[in-house]
Protein backbone atom coordinates (compact mmCIF):
# COMPACT_ATOMS: atom_id res chain seq x y z
CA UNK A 1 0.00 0.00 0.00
CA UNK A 2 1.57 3.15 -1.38
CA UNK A 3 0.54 6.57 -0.97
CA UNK A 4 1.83 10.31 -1.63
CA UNK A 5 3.30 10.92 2.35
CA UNK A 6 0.91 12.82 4.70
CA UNK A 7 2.14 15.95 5.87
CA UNK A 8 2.20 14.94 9.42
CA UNK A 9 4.81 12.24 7.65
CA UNK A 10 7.28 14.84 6.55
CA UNK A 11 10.54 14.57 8.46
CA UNK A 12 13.16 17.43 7.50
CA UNK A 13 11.98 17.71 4.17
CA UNK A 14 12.18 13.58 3.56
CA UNK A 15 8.93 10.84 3.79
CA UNK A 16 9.78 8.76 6.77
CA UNK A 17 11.17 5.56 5.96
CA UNK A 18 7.41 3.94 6.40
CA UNK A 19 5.20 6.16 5.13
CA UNK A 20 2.74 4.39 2.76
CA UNK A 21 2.61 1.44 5.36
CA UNK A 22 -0.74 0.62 7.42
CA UNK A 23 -0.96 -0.83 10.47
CA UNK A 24 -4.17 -2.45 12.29
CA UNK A 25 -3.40 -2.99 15.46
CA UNK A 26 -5.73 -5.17 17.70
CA UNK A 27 -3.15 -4.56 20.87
CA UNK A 28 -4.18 -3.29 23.99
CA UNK A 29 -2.70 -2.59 27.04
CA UNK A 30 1.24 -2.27 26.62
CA UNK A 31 3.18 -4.73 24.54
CA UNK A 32 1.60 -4.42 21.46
CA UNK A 33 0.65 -1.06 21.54
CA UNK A 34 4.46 0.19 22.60
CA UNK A 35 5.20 -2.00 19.19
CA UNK A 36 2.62 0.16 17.35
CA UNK A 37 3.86 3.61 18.74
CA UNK A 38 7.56 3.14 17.37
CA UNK A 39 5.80 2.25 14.47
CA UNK A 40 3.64 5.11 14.43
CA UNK A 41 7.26 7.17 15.21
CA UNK A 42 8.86 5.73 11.61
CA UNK A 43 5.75 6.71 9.81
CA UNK A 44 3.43 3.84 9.43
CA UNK A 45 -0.39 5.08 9.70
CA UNK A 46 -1.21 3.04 12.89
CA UNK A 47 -5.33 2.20 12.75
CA UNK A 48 -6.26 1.15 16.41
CA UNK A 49 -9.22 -0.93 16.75
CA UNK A 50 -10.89 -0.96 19.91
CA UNK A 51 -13.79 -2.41 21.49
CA UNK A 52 -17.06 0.10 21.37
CA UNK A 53 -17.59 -1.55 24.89
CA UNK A 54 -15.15 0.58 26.80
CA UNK A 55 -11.83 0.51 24.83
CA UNK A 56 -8.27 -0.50 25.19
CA UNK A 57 -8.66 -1.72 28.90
CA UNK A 58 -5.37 0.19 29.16
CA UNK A 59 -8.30 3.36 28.92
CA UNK A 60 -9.76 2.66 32.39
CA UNK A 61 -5.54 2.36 34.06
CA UNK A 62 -4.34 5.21 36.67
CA UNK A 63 -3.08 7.58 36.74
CA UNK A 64 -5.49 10.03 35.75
CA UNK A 65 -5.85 13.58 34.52
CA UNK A 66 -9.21 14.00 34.59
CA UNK A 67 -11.22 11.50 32.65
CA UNK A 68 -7.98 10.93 31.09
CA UNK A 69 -5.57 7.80 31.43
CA UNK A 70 -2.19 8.49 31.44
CA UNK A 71 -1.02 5.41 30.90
CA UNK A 72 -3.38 4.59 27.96
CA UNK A 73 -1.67 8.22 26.97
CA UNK A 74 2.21 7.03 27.50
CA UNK A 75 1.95 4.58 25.38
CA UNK A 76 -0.52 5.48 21.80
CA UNK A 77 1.06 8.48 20.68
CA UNK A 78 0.44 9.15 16.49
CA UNK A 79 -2.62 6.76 16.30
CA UNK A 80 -6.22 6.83 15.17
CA UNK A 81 -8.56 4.95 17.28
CA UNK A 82 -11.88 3.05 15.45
CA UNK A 83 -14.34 1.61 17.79
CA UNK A 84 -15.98 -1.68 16.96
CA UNK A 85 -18.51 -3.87 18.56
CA UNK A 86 -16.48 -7.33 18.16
CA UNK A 87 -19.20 -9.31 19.05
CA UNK A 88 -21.35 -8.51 15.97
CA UNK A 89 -21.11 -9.83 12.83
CA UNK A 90 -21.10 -6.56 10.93
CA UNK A 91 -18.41 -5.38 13.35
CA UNK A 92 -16.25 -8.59 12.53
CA UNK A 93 -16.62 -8.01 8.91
CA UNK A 94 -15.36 -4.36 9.05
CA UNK A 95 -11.85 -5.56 10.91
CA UNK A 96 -11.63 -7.72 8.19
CA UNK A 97 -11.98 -5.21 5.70
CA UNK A 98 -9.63 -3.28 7.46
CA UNK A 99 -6.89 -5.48 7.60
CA UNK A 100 -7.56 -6.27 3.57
CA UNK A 101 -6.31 -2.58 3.72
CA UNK A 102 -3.35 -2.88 5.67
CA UNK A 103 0.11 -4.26 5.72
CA UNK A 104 0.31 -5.30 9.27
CA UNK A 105 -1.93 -6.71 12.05
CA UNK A 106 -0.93 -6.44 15.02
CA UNK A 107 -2.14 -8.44 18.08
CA UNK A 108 -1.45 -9.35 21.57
CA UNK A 109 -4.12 -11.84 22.83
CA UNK A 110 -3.67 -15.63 23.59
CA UNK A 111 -2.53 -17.96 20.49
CA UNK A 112 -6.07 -18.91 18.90
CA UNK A 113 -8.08 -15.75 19.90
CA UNK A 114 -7.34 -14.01 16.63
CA UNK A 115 -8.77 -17.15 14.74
CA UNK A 116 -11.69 -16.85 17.31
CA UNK A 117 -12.20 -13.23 16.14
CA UNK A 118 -12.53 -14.45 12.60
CA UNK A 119 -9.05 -13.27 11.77
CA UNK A 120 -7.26 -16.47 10.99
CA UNK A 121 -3.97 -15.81 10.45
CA UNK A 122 -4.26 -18.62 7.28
CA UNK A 123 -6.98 -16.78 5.96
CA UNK A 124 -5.71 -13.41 5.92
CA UNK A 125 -2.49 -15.07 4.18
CA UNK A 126 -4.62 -16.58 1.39
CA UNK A 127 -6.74 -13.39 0.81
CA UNK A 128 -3.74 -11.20 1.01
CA UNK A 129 -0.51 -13.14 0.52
CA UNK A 130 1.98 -10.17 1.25
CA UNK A 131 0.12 -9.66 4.82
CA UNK A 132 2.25 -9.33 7.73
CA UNK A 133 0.69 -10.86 10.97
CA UNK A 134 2.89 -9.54 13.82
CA UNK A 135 2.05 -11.08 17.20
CA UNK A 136 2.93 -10.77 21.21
CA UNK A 137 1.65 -12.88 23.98
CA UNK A 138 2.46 -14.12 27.57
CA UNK A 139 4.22 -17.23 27.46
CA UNK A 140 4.64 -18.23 23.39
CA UNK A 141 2.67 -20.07 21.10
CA UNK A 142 3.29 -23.56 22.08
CA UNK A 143 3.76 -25.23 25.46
CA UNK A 144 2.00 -26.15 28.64
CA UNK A 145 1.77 -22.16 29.76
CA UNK A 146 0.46 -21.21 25.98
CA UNK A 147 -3.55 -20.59 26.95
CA UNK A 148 -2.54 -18.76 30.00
CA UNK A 149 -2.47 -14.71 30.77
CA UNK A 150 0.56 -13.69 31.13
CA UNK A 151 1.43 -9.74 32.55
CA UNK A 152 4.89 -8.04 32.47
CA UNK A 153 5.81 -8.86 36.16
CA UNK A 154 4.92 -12.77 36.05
CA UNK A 155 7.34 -12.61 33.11
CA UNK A 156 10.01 -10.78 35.22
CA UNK A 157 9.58 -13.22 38.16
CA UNK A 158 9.46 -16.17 36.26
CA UNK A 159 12.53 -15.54 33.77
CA UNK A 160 15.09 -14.75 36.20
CA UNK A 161 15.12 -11.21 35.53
CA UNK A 162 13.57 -10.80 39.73
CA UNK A 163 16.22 -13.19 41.55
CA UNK A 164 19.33 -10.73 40.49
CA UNK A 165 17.31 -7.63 41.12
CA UNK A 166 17.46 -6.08 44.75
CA UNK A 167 19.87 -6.16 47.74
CA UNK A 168 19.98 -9.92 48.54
CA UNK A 169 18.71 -13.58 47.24
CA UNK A 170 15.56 -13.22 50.28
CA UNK A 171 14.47 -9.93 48.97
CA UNK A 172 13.79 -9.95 44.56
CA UNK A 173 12.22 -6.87 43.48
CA UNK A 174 11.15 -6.62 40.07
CA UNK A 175 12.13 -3.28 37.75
CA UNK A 176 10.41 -0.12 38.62
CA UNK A 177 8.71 0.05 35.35
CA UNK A 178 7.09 -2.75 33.08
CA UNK A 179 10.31 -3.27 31.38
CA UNK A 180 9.57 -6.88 29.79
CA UNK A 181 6.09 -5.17 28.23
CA UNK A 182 8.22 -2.46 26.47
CA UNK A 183 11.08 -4.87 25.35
CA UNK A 184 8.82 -7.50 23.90
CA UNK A 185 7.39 -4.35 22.17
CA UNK A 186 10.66 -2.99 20.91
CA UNK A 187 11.08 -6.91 19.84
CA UNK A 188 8.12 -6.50 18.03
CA UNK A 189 8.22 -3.73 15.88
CA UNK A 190 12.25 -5.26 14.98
CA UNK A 191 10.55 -7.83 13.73
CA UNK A 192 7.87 -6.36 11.53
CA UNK A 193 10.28 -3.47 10.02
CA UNK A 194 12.29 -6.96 9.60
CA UNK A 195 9.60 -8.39 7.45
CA UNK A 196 8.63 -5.45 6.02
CA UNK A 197 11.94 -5.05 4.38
CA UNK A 198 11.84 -8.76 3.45
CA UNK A 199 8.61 -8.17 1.80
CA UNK A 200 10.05 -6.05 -0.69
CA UNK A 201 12.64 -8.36 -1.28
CA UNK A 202 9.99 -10.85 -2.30
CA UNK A 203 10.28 -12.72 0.49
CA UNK A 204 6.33 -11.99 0.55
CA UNK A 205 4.00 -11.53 3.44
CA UNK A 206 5.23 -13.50 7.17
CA UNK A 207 4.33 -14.19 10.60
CA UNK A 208 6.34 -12.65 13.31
CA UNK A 209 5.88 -13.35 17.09
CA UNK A 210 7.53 -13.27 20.16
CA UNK A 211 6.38 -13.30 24.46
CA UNK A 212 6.70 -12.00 27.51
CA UNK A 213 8.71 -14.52 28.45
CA UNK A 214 10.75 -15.11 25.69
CA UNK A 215 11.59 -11.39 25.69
CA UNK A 216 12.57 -11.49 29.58
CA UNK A 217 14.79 -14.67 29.12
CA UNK A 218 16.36 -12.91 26.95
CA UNK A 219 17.73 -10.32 28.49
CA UNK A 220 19.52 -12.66 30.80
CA UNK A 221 22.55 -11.85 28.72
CA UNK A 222 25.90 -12.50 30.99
CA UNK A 223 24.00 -13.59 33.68
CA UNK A 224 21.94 -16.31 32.18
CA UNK A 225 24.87 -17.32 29.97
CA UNK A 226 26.99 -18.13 32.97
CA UNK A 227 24.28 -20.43 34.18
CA UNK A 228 24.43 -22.08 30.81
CA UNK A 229 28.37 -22.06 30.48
CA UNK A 230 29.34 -22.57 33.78
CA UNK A 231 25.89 -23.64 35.91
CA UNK A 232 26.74 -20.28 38.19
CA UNK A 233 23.52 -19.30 39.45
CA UNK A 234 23.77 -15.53 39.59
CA UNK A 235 22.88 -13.72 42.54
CA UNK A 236 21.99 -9.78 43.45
CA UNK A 237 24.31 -7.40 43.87
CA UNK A 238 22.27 -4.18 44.91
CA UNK A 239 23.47 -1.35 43.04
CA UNK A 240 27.30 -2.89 42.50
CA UNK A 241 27.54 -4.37 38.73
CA UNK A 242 27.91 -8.08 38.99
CA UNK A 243 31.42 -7.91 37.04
CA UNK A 244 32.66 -4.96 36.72
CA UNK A 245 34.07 -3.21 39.96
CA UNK A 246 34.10 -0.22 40.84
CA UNK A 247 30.44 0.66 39.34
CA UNK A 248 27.42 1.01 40.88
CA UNK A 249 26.75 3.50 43.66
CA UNK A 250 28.70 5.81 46.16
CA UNK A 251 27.86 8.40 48.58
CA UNK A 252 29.89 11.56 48.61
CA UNK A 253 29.53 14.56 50.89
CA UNK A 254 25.93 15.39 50.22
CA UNK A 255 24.28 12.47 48.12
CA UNK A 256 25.34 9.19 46.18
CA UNK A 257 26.60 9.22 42.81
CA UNK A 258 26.90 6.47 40.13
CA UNK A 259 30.83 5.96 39.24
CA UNK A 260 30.94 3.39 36.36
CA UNK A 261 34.44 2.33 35.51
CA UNK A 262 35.05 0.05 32.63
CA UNK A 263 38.67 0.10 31.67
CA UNK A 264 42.33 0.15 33.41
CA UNK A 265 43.25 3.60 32.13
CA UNK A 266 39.60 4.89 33.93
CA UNK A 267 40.75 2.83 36.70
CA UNK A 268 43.71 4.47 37.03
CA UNK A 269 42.42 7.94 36.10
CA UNK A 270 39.72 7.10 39.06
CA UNK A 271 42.70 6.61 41.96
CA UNK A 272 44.55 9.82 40.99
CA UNK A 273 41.36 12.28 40.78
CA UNK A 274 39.69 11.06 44.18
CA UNK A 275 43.61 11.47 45.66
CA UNK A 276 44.19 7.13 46.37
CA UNK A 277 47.16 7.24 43.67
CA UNK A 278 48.10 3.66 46.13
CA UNK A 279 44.54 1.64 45.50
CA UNK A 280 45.78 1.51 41.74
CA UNK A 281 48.99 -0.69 42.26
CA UNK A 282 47.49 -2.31 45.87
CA UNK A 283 47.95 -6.03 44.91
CA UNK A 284 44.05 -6.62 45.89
CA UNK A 285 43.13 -4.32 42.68
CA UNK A 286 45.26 -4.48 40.38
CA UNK A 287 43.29 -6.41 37.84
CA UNK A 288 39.51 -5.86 37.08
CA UNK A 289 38.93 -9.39 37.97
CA UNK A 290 40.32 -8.85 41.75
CA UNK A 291 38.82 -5.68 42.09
CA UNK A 292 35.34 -7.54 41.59
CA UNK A 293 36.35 -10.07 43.87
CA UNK A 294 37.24 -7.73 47.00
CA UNK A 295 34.92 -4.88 45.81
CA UNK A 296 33.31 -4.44 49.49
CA UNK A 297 36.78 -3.53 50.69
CA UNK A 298 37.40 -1.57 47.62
CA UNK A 299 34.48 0.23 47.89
CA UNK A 300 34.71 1.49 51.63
CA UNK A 301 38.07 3.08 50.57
CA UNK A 302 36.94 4.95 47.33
CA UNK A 303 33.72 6.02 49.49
CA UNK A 304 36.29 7.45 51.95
CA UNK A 305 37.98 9.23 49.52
CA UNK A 306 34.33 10.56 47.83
CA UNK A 307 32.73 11.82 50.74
CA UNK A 308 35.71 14.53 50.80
CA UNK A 309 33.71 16.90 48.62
CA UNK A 310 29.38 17.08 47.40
CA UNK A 311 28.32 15.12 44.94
CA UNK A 312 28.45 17.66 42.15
CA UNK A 313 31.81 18.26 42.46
CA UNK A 314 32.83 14.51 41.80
CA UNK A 315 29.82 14.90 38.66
CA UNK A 316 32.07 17.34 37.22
CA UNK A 317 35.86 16.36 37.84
CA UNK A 318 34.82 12.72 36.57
CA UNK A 319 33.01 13.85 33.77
CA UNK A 320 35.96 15.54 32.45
CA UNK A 321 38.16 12.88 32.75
CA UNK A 322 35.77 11.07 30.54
CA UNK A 323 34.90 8.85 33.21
CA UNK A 324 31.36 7.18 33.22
CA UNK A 325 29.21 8.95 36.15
CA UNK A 326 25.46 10.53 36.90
CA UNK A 327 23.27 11.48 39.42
CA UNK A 328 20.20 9.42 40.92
CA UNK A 329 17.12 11.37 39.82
CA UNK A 330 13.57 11.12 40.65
CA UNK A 331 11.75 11.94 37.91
CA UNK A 332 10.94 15.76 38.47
CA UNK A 333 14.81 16.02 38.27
CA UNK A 334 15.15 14.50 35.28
CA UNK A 335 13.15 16.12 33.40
CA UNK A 336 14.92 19.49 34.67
CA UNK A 337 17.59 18.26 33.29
CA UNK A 338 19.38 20.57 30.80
CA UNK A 339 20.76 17.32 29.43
CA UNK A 340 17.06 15.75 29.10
CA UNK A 341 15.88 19.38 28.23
CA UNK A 342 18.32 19.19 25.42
CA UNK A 343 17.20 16.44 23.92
CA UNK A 344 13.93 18.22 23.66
CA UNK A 345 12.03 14.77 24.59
CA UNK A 346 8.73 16.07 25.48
CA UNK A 347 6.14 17.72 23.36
CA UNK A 348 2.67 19.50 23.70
CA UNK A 349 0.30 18.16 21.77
CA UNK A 350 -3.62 18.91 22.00
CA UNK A 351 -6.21 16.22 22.72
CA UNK A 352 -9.75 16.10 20.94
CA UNK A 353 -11.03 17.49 23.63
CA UNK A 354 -8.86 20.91 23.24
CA UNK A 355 -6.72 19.92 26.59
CA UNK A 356 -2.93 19.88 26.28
CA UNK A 357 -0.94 16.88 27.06
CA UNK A 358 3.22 16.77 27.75
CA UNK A 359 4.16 13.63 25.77
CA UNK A 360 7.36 11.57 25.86
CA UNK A 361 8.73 11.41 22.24
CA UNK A 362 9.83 8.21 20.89
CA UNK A 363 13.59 7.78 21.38
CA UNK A 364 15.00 7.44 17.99
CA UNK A 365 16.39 10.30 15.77
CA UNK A 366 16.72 10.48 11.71
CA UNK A 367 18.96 13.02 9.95
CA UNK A 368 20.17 13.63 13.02
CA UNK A 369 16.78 14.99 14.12
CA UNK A 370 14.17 13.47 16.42
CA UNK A 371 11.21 11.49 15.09
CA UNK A 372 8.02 13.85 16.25
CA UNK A 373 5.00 13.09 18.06
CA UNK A 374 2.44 13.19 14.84
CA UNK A 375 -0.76 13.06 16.85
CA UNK A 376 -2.34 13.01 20.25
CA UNK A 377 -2.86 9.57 22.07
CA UNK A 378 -6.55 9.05 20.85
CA UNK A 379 -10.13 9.35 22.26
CA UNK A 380 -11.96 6.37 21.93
CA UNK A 381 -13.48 6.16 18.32
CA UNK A 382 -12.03 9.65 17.44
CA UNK A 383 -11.36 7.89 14.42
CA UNK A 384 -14.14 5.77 13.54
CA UNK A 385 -15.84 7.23 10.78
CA UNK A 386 -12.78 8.83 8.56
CA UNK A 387 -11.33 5.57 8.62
CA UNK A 388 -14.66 3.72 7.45
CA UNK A 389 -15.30 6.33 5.22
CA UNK A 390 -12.07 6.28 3.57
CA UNK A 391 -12.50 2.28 3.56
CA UNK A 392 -15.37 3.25 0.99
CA UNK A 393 -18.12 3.21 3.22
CA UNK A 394 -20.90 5.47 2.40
CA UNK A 395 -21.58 8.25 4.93
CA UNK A 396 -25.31 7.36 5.15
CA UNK A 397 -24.28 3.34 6.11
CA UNK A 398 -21.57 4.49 8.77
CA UNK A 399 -24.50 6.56 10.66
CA UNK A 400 -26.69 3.59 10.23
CA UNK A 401 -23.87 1.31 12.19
CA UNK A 402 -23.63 3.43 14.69
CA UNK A 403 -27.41 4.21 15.38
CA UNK A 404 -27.27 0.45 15.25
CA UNK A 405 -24.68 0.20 17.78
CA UNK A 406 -22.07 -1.55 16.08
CA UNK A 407 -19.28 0.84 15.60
CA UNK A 408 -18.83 4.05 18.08
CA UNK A 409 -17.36 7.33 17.41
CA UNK A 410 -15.80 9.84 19.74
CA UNK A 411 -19.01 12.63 19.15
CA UNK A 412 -21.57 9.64 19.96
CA UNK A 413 -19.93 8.69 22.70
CA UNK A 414 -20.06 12.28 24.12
CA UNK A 415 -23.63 12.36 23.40
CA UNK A 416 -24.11 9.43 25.40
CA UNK A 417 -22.40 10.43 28.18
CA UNK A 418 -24.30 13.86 27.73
């Protein structure tokens, strides 16, 4: 599907790279639709069908501004949102029609709930050959686990990822944000710009998945490979780095700092700025791999040398010796940030409703310029009836669906509410 690129698809002067690509996208909650929003980012028109009974159950998540969901916000930036009664027959047939129109589905339930939906994934591929299905669930598509619900933090505690997070083996603690939801998502979207790019190769239309789980065992990298390797079960470390030593976290004067040191010459550097020229040829530290080894005793002298002066001090001497360091924001500080504000990572954009909403950008950049927020995170059924209409439905039908109940659209929802 090829089109001339939409204005809103314009990146310094250049169509983004997909532009001309549509996307239906079934997702809800987080996985899928973090997939759809980097998407979205790179230029692909992202069509979000949602159920006209309440939405994206993402919609109904705190927090809140207002009778809007933030989190439902975070995460369905540069989409238009079509709502459907799935349970109808009419309503089945128009998802249909809309992925006969699009390049991608994209879907996040259980394995067999697409086919359930009347979405086979065999009989898109035989209507529409070059159709990419792209697909996300909890625990894979085969396996004892494969019908059940799987959420980002069942994923965390049962890959691993929880046992070498926190301060000791008694006490896991899973990541502070849904981590494995937004990697599987990143996953994702690899995969269909993957198969995208194979398409026009002729490598025609494929079926790319990945889960929860596979996502989170995959990010075992060092530490699940020395299980495999070695059969080392890996442990916590708090905020210490497993191998490398010193990096994690030190207090100085006033507040704790991150010092990350990754070479000898930092090393050395290190020992001569915080005034310890002796720690770099003490016999215990000479090496990286005995200064991970005796990094408790390693770290009570370089704190003893830190607290000397305030944090910011240490921020700035280290920094110019090109040594890795940083603060420990919340995140009021980090946005504050001249760095962050720099980067210019948040936008306004304008919701339907007229109210402004701060958005994260995506995180990528093209020409050396960052991919822009394109529209507002939808209202539910915003969309509905310029999509439809542009699917060649006649104006006069698309009111008759929805005085029938079967689609919804962001005005008659108002009205109902009214």
């Amino acid at each position: 599907m090829n089109h001339t690129p939409r204005p809103d698809s314009v990146h310094a002067g250049k169509a983004l790279p997909l532009d001309g690509i549509r996307i239906l996208d079934l997702s809800r909650a987080l996985a899928g639709p973090w997939a759809t929003a980097l998407l979205g980012d790179l230029g692909a028109e992202i069509i979000k069908v949602e159920s006209s009974r309440g939405g994206d159950s993402s919609r109904s998540w705190p927090p809140f501004e207002g009778e809007h969901s933030l989190y439902f916000d975070s995460a369905n930036r540069s989409k238009q949102s079509v709502a459907v009664d799935l349970y109808t027959d009419e309503g089945r047939t128009i998802v249909w029609d809309l992925a006969m129109s699009s390049d991608v589905v994209v879907e996040n339930f259980r394995p067999g709930v697409l086919s359930s939906m009347g979405l086979d994934p065999d009989a898109l591929r035989q209507a529409k050959p070059g159709i990419i299905i792209a697909s996300v669930s909890g625990f894979g598509a085969t396996g004892p686990l494969s019908q059940s619900a799987g959420l980002d933090q069942v994923a965390q505690g049962m890959s691993g990822l929880m046992s070498v997070t926190g301060e000791d083996a008694e006490h896991p603690l899973r990541v502070g944000v849904p981590i494995i939801d937004m990697v599987s998502g990143i996953y994702l979207a690899l995969g269909v710009a993957a198969a995208l790019c194979g398409r026009e190769r002729s490598c025609g239309g494929r079926e790319v998945s990945t889960s929860l789980l596979e996502s989170a065992l995959s990010l075992s990298a060092f530490q699940g490979q020395a299980y495999l390797s070695a059969g080392t079960v890996p442990e916590p470390q708090g905020n210490s780095h497993p191998v490398l030593a010193p990096y994690g976290v030190f207090q100085t004067a006033d507040l704790p700092i991150i010092v990350a040191v990754g070479t000898e010459r930092q090393w050395e550097q290190l020992c001569s700025l915080v005034g310890a020229p002796e720690l770099a040829s003490d016999p215990a530290y000479c090496t990286g791999a005995l200064r991970s080894q005796n990094r408790s005793s390693l770290s009570v002298a370089l704190e003893e040398k830190l607290r000397a002066q305030p944090g910011n001090h240490w921020l700035a001497v280290l920094r110019e010796a090109s040594i890795p360091t940083g603060p420990i924001y919340t995140y009021a500080q980090a946005f504050a940030d001249e760095q962050v504000k720099h980067l210019a990572m948040v936008t306004s954009v304008r919701r339907a409703d007229g109210s402004h909403l701060p958005l994260l950008r995506g995180p990528l950049s093209l020409d050396r310029s960052p991919l822009a927020v394109r529209k507002a995170p939808p209202a539910l059924g915003e969309h509905t009836r310029d999509v439809l209409e542009e699917l060649g439905l006649p104006p006069r039908r698309v009111t008759a669906l929805i005085d029938a109940g079967v689609i919804l659209t962001a005005d008659g929802r108002e009205q109902a509410v009214a």
